[in-house]
Protein backbone atom coordinates (compact mmCIF):
# COMPACT_ATOMS: atom_id res chain seq x y z
CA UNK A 1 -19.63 -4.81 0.21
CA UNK A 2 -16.97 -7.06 -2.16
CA UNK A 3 -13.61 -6.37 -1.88
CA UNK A 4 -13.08 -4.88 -5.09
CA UNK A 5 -15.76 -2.28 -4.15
CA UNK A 6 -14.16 -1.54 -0.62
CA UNK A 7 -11.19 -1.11 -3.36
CA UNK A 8 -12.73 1.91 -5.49
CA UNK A 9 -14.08 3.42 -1.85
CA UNK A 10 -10.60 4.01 -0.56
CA UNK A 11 -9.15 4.67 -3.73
CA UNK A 12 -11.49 7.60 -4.36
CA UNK A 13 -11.24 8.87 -0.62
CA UNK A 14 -7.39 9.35 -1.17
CA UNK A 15 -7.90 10.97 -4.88
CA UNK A 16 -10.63 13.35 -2.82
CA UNK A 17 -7.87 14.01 0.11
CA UNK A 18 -5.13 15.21 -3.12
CA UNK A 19 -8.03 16.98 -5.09
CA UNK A 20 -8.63 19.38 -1.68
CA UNK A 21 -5.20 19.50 -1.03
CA UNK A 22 -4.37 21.41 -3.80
CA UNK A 23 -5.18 24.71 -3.60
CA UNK A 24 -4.42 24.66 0.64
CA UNK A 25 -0.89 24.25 -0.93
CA UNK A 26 -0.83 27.52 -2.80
CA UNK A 27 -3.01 29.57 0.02
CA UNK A 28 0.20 28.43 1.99
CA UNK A 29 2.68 29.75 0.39
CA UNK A 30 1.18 33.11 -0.06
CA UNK A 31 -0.22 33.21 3.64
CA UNK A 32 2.85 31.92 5.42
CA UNK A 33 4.75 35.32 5.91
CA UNK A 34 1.47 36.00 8.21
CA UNK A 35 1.51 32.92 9.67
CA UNK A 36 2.48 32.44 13.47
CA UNK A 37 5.48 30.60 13.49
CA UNK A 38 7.21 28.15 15.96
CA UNK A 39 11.33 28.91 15.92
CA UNK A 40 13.77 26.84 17.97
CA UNK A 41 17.34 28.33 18.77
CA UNK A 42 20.87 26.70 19.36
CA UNK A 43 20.55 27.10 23.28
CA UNK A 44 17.06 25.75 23.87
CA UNK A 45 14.71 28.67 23.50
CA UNK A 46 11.58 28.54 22.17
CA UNK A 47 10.17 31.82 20.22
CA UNK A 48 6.22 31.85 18.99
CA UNK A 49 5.97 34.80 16.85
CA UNK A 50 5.19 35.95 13.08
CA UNK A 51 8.05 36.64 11.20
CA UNK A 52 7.62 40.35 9.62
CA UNK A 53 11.13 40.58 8.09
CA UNK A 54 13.63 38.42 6.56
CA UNK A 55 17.44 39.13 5.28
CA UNK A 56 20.24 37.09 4.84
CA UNK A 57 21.55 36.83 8.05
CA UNK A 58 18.49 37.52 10.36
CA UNK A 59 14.67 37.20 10.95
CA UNK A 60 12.57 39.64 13.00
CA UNK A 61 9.82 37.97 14.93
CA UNK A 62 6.90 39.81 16.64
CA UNK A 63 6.20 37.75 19.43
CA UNK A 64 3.04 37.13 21.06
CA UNK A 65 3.46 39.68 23.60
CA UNK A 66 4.13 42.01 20.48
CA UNK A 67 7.83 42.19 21.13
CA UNK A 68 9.97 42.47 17.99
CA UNK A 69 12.83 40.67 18.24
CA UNK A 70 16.12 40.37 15.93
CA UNK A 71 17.37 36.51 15.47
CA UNK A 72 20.73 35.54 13.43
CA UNK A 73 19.83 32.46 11.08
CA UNK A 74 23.35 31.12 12.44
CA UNK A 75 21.29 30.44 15.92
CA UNK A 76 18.16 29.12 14.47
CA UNK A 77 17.26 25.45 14.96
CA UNK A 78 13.99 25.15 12.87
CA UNK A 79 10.79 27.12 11.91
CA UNK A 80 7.75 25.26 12.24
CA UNK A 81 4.45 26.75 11.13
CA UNK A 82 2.22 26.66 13.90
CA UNK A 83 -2.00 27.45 12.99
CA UNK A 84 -3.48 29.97 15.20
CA UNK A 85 -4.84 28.14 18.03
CA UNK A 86 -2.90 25.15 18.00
CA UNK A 87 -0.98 23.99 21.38
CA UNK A 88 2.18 25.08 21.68
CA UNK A 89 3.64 21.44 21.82
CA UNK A 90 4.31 19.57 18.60
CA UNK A 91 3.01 15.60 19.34
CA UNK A 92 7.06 13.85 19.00
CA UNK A 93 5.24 11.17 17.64
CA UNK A 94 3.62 12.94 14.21
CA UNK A 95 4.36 10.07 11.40
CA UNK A 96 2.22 7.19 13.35
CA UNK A 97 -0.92 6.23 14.85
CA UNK A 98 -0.42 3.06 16.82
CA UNK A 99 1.46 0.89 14.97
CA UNK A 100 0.02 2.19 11.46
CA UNK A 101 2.34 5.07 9.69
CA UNK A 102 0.44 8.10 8.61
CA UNK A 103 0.26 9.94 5.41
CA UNK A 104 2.81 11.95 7.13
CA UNK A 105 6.66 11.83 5.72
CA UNK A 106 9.18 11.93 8.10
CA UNK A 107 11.38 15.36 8.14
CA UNK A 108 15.05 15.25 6.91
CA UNK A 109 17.11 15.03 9.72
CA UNK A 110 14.37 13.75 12.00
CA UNK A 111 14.91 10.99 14.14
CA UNK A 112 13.31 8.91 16.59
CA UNK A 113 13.63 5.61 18.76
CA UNK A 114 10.64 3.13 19.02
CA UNK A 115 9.53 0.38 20.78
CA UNK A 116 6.45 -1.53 20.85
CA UNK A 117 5.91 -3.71 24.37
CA UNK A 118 9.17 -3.50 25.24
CA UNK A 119 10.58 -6.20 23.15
CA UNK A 120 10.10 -4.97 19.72
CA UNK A 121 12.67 -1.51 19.56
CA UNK A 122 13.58 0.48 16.39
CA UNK A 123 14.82 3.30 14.97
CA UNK A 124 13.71 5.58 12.21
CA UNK A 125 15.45 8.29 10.02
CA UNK A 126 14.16 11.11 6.98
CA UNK A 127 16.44 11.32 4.95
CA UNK A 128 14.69 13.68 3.19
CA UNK A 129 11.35 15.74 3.66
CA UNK A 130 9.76 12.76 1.50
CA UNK A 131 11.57 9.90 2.32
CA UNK A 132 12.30 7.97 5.21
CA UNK A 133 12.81 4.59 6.46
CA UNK A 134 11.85 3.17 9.91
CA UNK A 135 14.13 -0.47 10.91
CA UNK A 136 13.88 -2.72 13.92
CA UNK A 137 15.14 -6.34 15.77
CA UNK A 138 13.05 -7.83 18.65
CA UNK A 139 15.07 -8.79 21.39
CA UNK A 140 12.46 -11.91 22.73
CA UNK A 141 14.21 -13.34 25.92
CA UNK A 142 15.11 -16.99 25.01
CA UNK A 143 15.39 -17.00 21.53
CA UNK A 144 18.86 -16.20 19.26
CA UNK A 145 19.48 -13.32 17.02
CA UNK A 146 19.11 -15.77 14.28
CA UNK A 147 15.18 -16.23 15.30
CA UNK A 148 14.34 -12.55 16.07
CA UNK A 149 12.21 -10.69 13.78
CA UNK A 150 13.84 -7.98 11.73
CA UNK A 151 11.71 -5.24 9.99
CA UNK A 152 12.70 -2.87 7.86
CA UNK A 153 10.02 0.04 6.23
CA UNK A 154 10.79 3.08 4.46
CA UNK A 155 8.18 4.97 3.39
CA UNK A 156 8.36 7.69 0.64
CA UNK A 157 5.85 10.92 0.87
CA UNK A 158 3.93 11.68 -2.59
CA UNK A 159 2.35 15.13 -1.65
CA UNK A 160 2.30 17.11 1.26
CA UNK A 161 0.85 20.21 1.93
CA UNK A 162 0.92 20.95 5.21
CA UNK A 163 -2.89 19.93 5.72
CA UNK A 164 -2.92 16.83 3.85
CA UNK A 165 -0.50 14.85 3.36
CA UNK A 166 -0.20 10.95 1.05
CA UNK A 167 2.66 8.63 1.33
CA UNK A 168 3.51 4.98 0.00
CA UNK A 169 5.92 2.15 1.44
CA UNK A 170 6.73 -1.07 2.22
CA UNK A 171 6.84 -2.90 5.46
CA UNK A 172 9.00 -6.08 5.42
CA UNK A 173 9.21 -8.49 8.21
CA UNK A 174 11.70 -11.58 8.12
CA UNK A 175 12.63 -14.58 10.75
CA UNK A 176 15.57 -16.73 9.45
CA UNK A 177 13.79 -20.11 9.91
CA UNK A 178 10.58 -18.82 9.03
CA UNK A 179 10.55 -16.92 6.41
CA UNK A 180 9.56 -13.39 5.11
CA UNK A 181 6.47 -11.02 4.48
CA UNK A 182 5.03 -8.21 4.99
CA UNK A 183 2.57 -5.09 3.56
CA UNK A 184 2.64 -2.72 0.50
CA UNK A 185 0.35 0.47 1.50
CA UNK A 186 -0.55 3.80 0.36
CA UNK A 187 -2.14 6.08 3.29
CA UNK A 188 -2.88 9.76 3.38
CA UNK A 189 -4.22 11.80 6.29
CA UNK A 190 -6.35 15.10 6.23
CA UNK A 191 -6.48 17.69 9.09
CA UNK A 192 -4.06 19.46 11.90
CA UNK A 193 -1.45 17.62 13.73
CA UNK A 194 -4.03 18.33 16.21
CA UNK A 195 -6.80 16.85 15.16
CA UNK A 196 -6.95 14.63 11.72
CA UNK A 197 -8.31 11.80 9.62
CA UNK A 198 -5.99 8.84 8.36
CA UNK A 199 -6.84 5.91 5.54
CA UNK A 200 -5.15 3.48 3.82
CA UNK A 201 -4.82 0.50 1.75
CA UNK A 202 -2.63 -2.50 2.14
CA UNK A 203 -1.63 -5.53 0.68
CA UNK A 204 -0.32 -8.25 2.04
CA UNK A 205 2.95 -10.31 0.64
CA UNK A 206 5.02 -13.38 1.71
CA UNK A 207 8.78 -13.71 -0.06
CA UNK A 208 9.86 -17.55 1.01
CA UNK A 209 13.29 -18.18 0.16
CA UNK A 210 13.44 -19.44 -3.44
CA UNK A 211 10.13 -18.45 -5.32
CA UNK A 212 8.22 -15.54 -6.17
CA UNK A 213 6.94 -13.13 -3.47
CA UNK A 214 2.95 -14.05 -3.40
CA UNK A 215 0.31 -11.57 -2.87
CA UNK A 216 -2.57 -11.64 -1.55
CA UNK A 217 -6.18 -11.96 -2.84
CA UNK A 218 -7.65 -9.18 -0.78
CA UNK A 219 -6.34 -5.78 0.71
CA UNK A 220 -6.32 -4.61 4.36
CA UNK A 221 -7.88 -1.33 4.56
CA UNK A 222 -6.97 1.29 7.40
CA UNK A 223 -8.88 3.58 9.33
CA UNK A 224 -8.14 5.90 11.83
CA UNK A 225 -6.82 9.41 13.63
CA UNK A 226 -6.02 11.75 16.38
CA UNK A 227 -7.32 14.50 18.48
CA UNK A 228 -5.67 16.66 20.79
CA UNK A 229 -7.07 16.60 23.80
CA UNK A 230 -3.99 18.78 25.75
CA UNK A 231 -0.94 20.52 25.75
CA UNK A 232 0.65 16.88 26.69
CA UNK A 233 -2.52 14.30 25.89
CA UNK A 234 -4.22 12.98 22.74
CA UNK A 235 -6.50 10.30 21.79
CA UNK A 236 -5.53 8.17 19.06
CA UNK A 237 -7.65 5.58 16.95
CA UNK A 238 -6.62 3.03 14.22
CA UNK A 239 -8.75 0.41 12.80
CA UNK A 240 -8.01 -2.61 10.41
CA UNK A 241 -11.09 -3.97 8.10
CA UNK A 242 -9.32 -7.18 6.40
CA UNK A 243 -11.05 -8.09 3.47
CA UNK A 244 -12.14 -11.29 2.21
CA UNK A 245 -14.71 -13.79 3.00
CA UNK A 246 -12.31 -15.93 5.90
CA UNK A 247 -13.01 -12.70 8.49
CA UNK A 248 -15.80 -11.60 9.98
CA UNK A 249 -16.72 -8.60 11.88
CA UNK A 250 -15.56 -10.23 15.31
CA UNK A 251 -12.06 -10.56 13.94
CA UNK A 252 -11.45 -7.01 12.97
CA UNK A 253 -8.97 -5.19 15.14
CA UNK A 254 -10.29 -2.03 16.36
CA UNK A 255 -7.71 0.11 18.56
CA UNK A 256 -7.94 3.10 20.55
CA UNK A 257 -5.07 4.56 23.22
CA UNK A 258 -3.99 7.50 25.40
CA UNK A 259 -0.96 9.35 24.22
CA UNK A 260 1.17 11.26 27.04
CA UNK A 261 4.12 13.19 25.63
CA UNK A 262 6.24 15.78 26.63
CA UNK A 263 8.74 17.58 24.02
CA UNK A 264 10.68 14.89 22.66
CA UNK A 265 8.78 11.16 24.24
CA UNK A 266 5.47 10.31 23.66
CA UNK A 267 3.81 7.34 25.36
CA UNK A 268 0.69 5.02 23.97
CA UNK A 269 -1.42 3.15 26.65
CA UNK A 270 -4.42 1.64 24.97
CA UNK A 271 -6.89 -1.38 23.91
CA UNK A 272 -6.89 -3.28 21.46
CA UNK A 273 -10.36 -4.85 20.72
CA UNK A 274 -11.24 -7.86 18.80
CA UNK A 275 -14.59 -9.77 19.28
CA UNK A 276 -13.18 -12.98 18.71
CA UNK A 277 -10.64 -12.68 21.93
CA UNK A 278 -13.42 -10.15 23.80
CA UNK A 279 -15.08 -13.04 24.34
CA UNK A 280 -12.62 -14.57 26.29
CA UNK A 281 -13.11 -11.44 28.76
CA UNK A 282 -10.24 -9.12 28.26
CA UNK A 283 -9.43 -6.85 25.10
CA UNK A 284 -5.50 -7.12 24.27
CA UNK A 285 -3.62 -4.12 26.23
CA UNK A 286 -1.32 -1.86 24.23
CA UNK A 287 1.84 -0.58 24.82
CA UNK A 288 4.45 1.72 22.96
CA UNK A 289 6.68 4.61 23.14
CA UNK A 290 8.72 7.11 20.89
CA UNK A 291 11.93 9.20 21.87
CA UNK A 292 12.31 11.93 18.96
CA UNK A 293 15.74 13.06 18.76
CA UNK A 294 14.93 16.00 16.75
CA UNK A 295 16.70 19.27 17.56
């Protein structure tokens, strides 16, 4: 399969994902009054319920144990949809796979800290419910802040409907004596929180000081997703096909990790496997965590 092919492949895979999405986005909206719903309050209580009235000042929620109860918006946190069935604890860690965003937007007002084996820490902030932007500075023992790698990525959601959901952005990387580069993708992801299908295209770019930012000849395509396997465990996937005739199949990273998580830290223990360095024995270990602040 050429490039150009594995191209139109992805390309029509993310027009199919929009084409589906939109009529799950009207069903929604006219559904979501009889949807059971996941409110957080101002001192820490959790409520699972389906909201059967709404004013001004108050919501009544029917709760699971068919309880109504009267809530003041003034002690309201946030109202989640939650689909019938679904564990009870949101993943903290909802905008990423691995290391891969996806099609996911971050929530405005959302925040969360990140770091990737312990020497590569971040933060990330939604600004709004389409756009956020995710920034970090490696602290490598040995080296100055002048020759640690900053990144910066914001990402900016295109649709969303609650089932599927396509984003674009840029990642940009940058070490002062090295130079810059970095990846422009579009990804969009299908399915629950739960349980759901992410894929993507990239393209790589490197910006040297002084001339034009230089793309490159063939895109990086992503594949990859999640499935719930607990109320605090999932299994993640993400796999990278880089296109072009300088890699083979035994250089194509395929990765696959454990996620632990509790209500606001999830954890990623995992493998990631390349034929090329399986050889030598081992598959390269992966390591990574998230603290959400969200309230």
């Amino acid at each position: 399969m050429t490039a150009q092919t594995q191209i139109k492949w992805v390309a029509w895979a993310l027009w199919l994902l929009l084409q589906v999405a939109m009529p799950l986005g009207a069903e929604e909206k006219d559904t979501l009054a009889d949807s059971l719903m996941s409110i957080s309050l101002t001192d820490g209580t959790q409520l699972e319920g389906i909201i059967i009235q709404e004013t001004e000042t108050h919501i009544l929620v029917e709760t699971l144990l068919g309880l109504e109860i009267k809530v003041p918006r003034t002690a309201i946190v946030a109202i989640k949809k939650r689909h019938a069935g679904a564990f009870s604890r949101p993943d903290p860690n909802y905008t990423r796979l691995m290391f891969a965003p996806t099609g996911r937007p971050l929530r405005r007002g959302d925040r969360y800290f990140f770091d990737y084996y312990v020497f590569f820490p971040g933060m990330a902030y939604g600004f709004t419910d389409r756009f956020g932007v995710a920034g970090g500075l490696s602290v490598i023992p040995g080296l100055g802040l002048s020759e640690q790698i900053l990144s910066v990525a914001p990402k900016f959601g295109l649709y969303d409907s609650g089932d599927v959901a396509l984003s674009a952005g840029v990642l940009y990387m940058n070490v002062a004596d090295e130079g810059a580069g970095g990846m422009a993708f579009v990804v969009g992801t299908k399915g629950s929180p739960d349980k759901s299908f992410t894929c993507g295209i990239g393209l790589g770019y490197i910006a040297e000081e002084g001339e034009d930012v230089d793309f490159a000849e063939h895109p990086v395509l992503l594949l990859g997703g999640n499935i719930r396997l607990s109320e605090s465990m999932a299994l993640v996937s993400e796999n990278w096909l880089i296109t072009g005739e300088d890699f083979g199949l035994d250089e194509q990273p395929l990765g696959l990790a454990l996620r632990f998580f509790g209500p606001r830290i999830a954890v990623d223990a995992g493998v990631i496997i390349i034929g090329e360095v399986l050889k030598e024995g081992f598959p390269i270990p992966w390591l990574s965590f998230v603290y959400n602040f969200d309230d």
